[in-house]
C-alpha atoms as a PDB file:
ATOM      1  CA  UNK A   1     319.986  91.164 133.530  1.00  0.00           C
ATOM      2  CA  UNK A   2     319.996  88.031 135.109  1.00  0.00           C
ATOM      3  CA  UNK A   3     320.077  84.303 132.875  1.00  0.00           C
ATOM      4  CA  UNK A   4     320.667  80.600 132.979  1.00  0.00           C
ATOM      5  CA  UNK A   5     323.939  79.410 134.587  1.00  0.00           C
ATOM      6  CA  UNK A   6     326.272  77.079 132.731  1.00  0.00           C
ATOM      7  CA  UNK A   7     329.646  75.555 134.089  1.00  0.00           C
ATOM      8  CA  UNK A   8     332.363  74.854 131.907  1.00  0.00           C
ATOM      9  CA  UNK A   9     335.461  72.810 132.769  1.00  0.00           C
ATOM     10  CA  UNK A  10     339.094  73.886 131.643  1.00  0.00           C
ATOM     11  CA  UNK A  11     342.168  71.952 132.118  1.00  0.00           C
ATOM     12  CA  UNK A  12     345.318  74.220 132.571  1.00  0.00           C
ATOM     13  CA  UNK A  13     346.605  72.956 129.100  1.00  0.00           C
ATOM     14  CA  UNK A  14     343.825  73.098 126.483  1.00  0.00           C
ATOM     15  CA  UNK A  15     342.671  76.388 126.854  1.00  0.00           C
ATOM     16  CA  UNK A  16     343.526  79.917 126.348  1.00  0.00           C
ATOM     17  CA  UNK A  17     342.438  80.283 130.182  1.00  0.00           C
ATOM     18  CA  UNK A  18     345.640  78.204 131.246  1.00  0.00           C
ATOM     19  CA  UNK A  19     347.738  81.144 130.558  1.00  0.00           C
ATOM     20  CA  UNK A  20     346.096  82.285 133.856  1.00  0.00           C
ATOM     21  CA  UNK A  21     346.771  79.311 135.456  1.00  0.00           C
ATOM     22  CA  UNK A  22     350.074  79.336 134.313  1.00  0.00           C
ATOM     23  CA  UNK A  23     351.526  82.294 136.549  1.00  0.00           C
ATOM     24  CA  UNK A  24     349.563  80.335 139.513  1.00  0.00           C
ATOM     25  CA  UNK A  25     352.288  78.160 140.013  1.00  0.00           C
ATOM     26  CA  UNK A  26     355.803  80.996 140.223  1.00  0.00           C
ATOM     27  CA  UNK A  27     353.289  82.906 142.293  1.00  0.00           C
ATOM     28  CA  UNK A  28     352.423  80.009 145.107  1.00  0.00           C
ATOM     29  CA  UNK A  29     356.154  79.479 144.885  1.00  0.00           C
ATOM     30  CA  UNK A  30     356.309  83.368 146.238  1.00  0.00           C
ATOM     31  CA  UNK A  31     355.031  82.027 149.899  1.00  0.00           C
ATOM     32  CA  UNK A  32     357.566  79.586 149.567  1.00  0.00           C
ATOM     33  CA  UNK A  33     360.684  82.033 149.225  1.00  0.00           C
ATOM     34  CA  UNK A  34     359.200  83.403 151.965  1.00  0.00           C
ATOM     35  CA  UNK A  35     358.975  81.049 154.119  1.00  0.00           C
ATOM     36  CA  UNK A  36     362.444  79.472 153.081  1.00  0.00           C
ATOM     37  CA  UNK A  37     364.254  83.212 153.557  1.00  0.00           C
ATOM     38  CA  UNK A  38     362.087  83.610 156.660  1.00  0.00           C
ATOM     39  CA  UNK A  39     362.977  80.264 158.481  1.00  0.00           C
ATOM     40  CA  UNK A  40     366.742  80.435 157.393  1.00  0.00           C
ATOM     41  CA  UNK A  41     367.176  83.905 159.046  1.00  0.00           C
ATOM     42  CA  UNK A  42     364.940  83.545 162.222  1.00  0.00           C
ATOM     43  CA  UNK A  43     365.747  82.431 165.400  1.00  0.00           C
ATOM     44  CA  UNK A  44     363.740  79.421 166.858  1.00  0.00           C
ATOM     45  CA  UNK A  45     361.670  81.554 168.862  1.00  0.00           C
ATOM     46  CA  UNK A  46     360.699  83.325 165.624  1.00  0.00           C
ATOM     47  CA  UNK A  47     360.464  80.802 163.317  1.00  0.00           C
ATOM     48  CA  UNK A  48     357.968  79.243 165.516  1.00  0.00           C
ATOM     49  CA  UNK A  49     356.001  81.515 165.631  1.00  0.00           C
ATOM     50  CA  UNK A  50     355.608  82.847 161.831  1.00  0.00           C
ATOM     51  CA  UNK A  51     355.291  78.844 160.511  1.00  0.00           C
ATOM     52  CA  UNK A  52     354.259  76.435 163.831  1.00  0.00           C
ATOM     53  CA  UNK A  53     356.305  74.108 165.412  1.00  0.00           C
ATOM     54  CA  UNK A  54     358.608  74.414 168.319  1.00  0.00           C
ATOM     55  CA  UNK A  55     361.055  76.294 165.825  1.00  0.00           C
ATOM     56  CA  UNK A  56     363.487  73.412 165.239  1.00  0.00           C
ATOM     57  CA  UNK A  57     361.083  72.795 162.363  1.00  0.00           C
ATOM     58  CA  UNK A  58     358.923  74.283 159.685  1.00  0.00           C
ATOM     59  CA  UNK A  59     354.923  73.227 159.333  1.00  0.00           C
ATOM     60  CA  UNK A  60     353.884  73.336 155.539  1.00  0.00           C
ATOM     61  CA  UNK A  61     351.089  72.724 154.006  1.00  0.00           C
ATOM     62  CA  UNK A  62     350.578  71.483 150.602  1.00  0.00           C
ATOM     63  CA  UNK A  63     347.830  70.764 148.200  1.00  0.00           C
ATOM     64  CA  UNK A  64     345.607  72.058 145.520  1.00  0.00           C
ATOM     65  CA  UNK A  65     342.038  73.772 145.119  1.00  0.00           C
ATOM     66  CA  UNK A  66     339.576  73.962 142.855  1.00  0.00           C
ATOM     67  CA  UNK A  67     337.811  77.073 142.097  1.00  0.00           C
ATOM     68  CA  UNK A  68     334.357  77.606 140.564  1.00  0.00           C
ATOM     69  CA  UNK A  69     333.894  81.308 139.404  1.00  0.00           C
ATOM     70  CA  UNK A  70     332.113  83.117 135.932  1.00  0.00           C
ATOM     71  CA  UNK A  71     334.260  83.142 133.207  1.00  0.00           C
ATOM     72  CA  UNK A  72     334.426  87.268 133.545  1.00  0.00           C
ATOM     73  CA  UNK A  73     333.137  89.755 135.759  1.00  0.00           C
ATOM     74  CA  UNK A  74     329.242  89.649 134.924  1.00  0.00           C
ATOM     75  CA  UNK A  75     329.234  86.536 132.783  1.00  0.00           C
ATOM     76  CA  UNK A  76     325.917  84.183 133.874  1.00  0.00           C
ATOM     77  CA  UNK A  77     328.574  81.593 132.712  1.00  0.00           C
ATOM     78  CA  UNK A  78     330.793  79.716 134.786  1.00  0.00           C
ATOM     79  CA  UNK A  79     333.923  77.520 134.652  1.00  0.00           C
ATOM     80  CA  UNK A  80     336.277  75.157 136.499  1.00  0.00           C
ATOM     81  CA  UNK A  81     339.909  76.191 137.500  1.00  0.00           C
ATOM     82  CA  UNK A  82     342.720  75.309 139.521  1.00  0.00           C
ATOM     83  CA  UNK A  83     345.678  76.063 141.245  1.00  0.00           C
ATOM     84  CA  UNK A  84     347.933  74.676 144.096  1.00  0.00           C
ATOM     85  CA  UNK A  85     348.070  75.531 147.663  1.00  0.00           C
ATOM     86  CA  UNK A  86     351.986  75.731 148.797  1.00  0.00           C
ATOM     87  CA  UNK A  87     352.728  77.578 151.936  1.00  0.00           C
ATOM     88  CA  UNK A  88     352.717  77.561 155.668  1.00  0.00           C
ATOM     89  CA  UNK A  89     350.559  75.394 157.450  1.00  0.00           C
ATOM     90  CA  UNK A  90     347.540  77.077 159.412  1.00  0.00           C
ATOM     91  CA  UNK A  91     349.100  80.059 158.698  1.00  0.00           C
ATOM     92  CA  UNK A  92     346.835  80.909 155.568  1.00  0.00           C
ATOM     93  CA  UNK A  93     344.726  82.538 157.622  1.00  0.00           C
ATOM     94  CA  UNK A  94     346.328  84.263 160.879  1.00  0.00           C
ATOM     95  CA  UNK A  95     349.792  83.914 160.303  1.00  0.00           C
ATOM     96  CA  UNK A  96     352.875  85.743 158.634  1.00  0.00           C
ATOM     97  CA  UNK A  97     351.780  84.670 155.078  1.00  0.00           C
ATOM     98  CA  UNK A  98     347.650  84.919 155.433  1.00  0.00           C
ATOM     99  CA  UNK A  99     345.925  83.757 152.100  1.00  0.00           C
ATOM    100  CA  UNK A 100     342.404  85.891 151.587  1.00  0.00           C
ATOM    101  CA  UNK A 101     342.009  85.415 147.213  1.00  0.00           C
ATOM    102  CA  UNK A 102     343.880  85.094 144.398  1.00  0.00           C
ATOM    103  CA  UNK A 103     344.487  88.299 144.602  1.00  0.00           C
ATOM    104  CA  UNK A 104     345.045  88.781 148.310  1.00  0.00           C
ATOM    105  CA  UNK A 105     348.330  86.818 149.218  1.00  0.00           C
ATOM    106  CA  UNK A 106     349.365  88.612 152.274  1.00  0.00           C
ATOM    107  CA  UNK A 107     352.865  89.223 154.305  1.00  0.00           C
ATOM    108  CA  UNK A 108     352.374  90.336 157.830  1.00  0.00           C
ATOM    109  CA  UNK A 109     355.441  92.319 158.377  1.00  0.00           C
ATOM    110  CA  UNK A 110     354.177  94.436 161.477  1.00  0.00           C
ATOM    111  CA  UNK A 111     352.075  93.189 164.276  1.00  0.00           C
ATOM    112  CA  UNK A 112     351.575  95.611 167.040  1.00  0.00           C
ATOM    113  CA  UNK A 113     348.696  95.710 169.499  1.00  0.00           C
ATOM    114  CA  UNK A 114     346.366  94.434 167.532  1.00  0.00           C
ATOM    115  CA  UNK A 115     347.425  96.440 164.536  1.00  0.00           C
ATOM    116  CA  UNK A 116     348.819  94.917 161.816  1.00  0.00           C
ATOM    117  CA  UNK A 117     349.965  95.665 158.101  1.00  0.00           C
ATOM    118  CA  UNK A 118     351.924  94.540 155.023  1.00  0.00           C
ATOM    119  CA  UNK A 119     352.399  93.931 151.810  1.00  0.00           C
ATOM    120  CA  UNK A 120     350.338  91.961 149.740  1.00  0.00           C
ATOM    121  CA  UNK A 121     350.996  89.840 146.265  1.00  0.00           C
ATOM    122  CA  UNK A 122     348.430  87.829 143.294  1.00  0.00           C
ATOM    123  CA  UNK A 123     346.683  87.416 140.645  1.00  0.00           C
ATOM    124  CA  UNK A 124     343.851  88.801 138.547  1.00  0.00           C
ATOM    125  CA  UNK A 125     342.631  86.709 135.858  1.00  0.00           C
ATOM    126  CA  UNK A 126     342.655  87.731 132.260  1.00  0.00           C
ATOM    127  CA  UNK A 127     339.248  87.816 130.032  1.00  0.00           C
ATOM    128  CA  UNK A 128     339.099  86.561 126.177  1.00  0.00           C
ATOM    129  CA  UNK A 129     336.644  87.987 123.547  1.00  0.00           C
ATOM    130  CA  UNK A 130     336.051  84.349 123.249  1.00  0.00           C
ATOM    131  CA  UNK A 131     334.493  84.252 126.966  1.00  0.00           C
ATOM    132  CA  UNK A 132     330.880  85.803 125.556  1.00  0.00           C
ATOM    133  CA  UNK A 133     329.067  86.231 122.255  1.00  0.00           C
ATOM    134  CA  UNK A 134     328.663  89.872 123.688  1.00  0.00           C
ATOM    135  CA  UNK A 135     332.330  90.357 124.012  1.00  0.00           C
ATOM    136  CA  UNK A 136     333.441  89.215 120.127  1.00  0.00           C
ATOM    137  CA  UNK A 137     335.134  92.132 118.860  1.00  0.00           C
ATOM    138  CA  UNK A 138     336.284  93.853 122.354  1.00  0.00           C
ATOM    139  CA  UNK A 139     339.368  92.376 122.138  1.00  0.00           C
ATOM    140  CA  UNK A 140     340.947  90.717 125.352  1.00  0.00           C
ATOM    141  CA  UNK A 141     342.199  92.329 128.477  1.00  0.00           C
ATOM    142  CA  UNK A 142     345.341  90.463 129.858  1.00  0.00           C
ATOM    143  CA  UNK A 143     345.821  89.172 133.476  1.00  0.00           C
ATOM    144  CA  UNK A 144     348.740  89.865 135.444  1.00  0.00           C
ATOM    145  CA  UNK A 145     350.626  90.086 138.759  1.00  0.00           C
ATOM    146  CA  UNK A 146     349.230  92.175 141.636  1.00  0.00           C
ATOM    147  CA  UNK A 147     350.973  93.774 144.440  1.00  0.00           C
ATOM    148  CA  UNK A 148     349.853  96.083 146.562  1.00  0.00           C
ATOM    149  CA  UNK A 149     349.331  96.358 150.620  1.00  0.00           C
ATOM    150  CA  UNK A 150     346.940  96.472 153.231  1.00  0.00           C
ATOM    151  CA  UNK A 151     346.672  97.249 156.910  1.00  0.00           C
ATOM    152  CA  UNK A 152     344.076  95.833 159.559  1.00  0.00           C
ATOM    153  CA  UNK A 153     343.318  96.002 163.298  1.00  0.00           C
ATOM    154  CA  UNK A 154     341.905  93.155 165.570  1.00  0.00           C
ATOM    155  CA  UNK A 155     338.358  94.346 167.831  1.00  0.00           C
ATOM    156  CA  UNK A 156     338.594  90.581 169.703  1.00  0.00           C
ATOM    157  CA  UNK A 157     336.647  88.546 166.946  1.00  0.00           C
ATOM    158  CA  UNK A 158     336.355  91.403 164.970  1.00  0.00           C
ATOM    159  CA  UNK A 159     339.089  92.729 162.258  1.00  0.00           C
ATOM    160  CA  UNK A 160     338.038  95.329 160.160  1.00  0.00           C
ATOM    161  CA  UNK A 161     340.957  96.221 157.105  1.00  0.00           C
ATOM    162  CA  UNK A 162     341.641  97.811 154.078  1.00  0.00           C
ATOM    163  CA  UNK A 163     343.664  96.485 150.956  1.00  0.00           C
ATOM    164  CA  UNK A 164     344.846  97.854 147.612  1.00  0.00           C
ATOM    165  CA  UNK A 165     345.751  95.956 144.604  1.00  0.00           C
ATOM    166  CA  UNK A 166     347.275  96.761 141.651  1.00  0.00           C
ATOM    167  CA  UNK A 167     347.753  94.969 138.152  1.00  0.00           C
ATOM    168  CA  UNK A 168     351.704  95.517 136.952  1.00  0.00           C
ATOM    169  CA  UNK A 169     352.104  93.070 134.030  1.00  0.00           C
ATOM    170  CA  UNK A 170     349.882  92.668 130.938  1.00  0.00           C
ATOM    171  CA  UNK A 171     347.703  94.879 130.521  1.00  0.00           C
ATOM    172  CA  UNK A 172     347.568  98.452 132.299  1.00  0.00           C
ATOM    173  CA  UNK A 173     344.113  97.270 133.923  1.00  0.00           C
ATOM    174  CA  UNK A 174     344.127  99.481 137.050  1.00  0.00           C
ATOM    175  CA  UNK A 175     343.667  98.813 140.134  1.00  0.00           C
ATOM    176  CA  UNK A 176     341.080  98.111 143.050  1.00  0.00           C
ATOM    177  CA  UNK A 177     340.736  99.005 146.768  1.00  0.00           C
ATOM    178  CA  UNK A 178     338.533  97.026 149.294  1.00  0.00           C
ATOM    179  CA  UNK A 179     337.346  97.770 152.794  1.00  0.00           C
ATOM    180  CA  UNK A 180     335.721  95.098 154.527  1.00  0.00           C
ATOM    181  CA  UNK A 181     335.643  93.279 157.954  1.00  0.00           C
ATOM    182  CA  UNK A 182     336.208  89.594 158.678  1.00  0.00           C
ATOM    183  CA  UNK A 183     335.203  87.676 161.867  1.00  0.00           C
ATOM    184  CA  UNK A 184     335.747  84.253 163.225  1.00  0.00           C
ATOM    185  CA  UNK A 185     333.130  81.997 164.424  1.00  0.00           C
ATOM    186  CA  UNK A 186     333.930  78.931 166.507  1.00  0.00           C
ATOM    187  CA  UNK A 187     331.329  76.348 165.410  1.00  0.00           C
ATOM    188  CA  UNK A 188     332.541  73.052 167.256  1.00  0.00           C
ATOM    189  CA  UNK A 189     335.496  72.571 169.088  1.00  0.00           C
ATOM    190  CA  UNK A 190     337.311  71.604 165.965  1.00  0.00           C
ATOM    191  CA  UNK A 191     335.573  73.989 163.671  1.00  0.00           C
ATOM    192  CA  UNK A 192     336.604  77.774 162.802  1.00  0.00           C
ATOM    193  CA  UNK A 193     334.259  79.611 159.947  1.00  0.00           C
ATOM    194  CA  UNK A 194     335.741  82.771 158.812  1.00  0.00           C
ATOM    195  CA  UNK A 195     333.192  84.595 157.382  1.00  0.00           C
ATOM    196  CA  UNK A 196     334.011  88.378 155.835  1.00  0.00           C
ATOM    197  CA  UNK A 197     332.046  91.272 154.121  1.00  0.00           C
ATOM    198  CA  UNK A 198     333.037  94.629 152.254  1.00  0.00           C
ATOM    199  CA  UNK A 199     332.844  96.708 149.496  1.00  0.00           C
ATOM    200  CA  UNK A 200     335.189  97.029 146.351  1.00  0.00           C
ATOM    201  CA  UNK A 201     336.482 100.852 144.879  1.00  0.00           C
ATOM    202  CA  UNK A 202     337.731 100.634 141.335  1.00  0.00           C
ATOM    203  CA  UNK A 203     339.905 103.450 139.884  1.00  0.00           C
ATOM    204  CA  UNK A 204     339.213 104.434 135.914  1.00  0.00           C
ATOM    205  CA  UNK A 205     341.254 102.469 134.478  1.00  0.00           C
ATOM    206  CA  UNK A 206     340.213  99.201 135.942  1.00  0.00           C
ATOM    207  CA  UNK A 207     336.710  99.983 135.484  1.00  0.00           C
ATOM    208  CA  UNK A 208     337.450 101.086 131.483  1.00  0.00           C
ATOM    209  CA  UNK A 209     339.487  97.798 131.043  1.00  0.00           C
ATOM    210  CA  UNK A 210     336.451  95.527 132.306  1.00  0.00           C
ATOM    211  CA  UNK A 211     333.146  97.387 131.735  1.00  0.00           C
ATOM    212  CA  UNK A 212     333.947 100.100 129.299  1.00  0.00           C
ATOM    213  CA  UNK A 213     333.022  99.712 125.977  1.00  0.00           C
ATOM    214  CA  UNK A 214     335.299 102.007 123.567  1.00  0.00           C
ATOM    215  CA  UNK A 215     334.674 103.642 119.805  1.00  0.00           C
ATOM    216  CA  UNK A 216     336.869 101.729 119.039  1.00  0.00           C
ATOM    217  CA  UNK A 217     335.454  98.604 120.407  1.00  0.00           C
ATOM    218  CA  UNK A 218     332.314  99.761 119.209  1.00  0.00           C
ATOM    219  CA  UNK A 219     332.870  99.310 116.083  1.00  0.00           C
ATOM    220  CA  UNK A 220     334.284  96.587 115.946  1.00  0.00           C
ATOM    221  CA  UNK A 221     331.404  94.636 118.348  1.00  0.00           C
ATOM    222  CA  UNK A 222     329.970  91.627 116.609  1.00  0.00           C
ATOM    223  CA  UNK A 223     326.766  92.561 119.509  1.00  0.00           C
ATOM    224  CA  UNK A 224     326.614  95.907 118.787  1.00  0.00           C
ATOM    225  CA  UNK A 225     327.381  97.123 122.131  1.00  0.00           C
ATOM    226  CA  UNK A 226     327.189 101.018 122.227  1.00  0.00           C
ATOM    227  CA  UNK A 227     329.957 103.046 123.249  1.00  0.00           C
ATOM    228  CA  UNK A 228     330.009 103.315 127.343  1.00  0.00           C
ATOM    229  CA  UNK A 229     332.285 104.576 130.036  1.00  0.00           C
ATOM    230  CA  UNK A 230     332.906 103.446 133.345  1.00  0.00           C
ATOM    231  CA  UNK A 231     334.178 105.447 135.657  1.00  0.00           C
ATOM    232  CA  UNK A 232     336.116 105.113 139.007  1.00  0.00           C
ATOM    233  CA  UNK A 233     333.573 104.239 141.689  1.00  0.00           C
ATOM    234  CA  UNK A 234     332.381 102.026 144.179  1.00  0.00           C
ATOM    235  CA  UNK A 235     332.378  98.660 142.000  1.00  0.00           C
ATOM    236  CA  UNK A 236     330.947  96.004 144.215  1.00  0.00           C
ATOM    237  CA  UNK A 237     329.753  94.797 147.696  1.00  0.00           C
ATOM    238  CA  UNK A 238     330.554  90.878 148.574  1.00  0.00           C
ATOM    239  CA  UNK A 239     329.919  88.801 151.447  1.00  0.00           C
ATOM    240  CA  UNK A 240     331.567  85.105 151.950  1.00  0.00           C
ATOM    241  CA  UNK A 241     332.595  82.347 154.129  1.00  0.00           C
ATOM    242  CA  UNK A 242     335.484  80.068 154.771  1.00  0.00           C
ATOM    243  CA  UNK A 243     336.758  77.025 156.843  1.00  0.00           C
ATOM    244  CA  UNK A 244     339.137  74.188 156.687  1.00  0.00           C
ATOM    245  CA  UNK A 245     338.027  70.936 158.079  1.00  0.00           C
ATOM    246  CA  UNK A 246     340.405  68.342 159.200  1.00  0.00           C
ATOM    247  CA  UNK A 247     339.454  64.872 157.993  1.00  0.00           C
ATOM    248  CA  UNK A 248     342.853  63.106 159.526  1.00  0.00           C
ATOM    249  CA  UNK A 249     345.953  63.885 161.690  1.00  0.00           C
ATOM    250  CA  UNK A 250     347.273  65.844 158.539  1.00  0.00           C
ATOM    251  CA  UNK A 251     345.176  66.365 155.912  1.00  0.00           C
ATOM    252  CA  UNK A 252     342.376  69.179 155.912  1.00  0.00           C
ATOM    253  CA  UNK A 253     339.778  70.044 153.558  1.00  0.00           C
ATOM    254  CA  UNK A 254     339.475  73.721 152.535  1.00  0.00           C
ATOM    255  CA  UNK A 255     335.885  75.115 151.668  1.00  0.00           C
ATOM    256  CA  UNK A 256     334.723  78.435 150.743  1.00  0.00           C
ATOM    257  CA  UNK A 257     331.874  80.346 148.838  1.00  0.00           C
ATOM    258  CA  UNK A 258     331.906  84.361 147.891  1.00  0.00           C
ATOM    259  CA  UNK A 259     328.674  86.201 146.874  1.00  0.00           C
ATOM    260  CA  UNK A 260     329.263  89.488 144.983  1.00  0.00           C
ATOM    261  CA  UNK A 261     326.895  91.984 143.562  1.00  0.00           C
ATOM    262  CA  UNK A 262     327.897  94.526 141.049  1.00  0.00           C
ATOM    263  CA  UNK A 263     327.023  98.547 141.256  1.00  0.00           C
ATOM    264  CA  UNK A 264     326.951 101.615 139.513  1.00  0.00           C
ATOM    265  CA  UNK A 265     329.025 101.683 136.690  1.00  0.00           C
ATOM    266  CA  UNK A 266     329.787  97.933 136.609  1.00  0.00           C
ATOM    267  CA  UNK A 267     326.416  96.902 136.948  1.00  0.00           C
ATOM    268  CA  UNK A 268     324.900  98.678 134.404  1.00  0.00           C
ATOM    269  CA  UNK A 269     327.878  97.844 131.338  1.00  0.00           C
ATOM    270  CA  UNK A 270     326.258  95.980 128.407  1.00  0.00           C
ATOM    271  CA  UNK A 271     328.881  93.669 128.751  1.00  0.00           C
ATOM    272  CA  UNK A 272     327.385  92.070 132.248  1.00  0.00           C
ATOM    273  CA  UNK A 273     324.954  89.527 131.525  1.00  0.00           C
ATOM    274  CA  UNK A 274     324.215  89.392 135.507  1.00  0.00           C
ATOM    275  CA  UNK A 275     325.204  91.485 138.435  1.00  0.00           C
ATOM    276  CA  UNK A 276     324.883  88.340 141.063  1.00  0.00           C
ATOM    277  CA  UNK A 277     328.533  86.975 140.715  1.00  0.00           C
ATOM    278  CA  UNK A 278     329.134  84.000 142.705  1.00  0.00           C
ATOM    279  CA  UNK A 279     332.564  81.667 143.548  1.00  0.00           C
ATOM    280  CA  UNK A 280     333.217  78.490 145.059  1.00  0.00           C
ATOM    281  CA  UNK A 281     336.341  76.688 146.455  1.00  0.00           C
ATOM    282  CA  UNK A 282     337.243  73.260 146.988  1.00  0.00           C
ATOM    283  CA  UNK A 283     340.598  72.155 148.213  1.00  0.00           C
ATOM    284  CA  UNK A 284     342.820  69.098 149.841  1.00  0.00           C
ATOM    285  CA  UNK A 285     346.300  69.824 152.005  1.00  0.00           C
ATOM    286  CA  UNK A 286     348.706  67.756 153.743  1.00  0.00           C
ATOM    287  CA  UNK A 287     350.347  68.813 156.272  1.00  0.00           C
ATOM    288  CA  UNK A 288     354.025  68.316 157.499  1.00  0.00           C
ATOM    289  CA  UNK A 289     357.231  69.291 158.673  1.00  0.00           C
ATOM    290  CA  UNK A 290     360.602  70.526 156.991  1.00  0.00           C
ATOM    291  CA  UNK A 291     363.807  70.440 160.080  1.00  0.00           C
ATOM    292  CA  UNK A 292     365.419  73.928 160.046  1.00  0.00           C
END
């Protein structure tokens, strides 16, 4: 059912949230390696072409973003995080590293008429009992590092892909598949929207770990909530947009918004308070070069 919408804000210290912030920072370092083991391996010919430049040099970005999101999947609640931006300048997007979500940090490894693939490395958030009156008792479900892969061909403006993503520290909390198509819209001169829309799968134990509701769990409710299972199923269908302004000769801002609305078995949980699930990013970079 849908409610009023609150914001909190969290500092990555003085909450229990930070210890999702706190793998934020080893994993932006992960498009660093790669760009460091990249860059000291490639030729100049190569090197400019995964990171910018003329080769002789590397172009970085580096910054940090805020993100506005619900404090779980279905919460009417949301809160304030962040997390730094590290990586290869105006590469986030089209380039060897290409960032898509926290989840979604992707490595082009093969480009090939238009076809192109890799694999991909993030971040899903954990969720406290403490993050809802209706979730006191539930226990809470652990973030953890994602890997996974996806795959993608260009149409022109037009790139229809796939991507999987799977959770391989804390908790056992599944995994999630998404097929979706992104396009590129040139507004000005200076001004490149990205705007993408898909649908999410979610395999059992994903949907268990964040909609289910257990015996177990059951019991000990302080809500209530009846038993429930979710099963593996089409989970969502989202729709956002994305762009990075420059504002000088090297710094850029970074703005993007994501609508998602939950289905099926993940709509209908008693633990979502609202299927309408909406995010918001806010960022700053600088941009500049590292000689090779």
């Amino acid at each position: 059912m849908e409610g009023g919408m609150t914001i909190t804000r969290h500092s990555a210290t003085s909450t229990t949230r930070s210890r999702a912030l706190d793998i934020i920072g080893p994993w932006g370092l992960l498009t660093v390696v790669a760009v460091t083991v990249a860059g000291a391996t490639a030729t100049p010919a190569v090197a400019g072409s995964l990171f910018g430049g003329d080769g002789s040099s590397v172009e970085l970005q580096a910054g940090g973003v805020a993100i506005v999101k619900p404090k779980y999947e279905g919460s009417n609640e949301y809160e304030v995080v962040g997390a730094p931006i590290v990586g290869p300048a105006g590469g986030t997007g089209t380039g060897f590293v290409q960032f898509k979500g926290i989840d979604d940090l992707r490595f082009r490894l093969l480009d090939n008429s238009g076809f192109e693939a890799g694999p991909l490395v993030g971040y899903r958030f954990d969720r406290d009992e403490d993050d809802a009156d209706r979730l006191r008792g539930l226990g809470d479900v652990d973030g953890g590092l994602v890997v996974g892969g996806y795959a993608a061909y260009n149409f022109g403006p037009i790139k229809p892909y796939v991507s999987y993503h799977h959770q391989v520290t804390g908790d056992d909390a599944g995994a999630v598949a998404r097929l979706g198509v992104e396009t590129k819209v040139p507004v000005m001169p200076w001004l490149l929207v990205t705007a993408i829309g898909g649908v999410t799968w979610a395999n059992d134990d994903y949907m268990q770990s964040f909609f289910g509701v257990t015996a177990a769990q059951s019991a000990a409710s302080a809500a209530g909530l009846a038993r429930y299972d979710a099963e593996a199923g089409v989970k969502d269908v989202f729709f956002g947009v994305s762009t990075d302004v420059p504002i000088a000769e090297r710094w850029s801002l970074k703005l993007g918004g994501k609508y998602t609305h939950l289905l099926g078995d993940a709509a209908d949980s008693p633990i979502v308070e609202t299927e309408s699930q909406w995010q918001g990013t806010l960022g700053l970079t600088y941009r500049f070069s590292v000689g090779r």
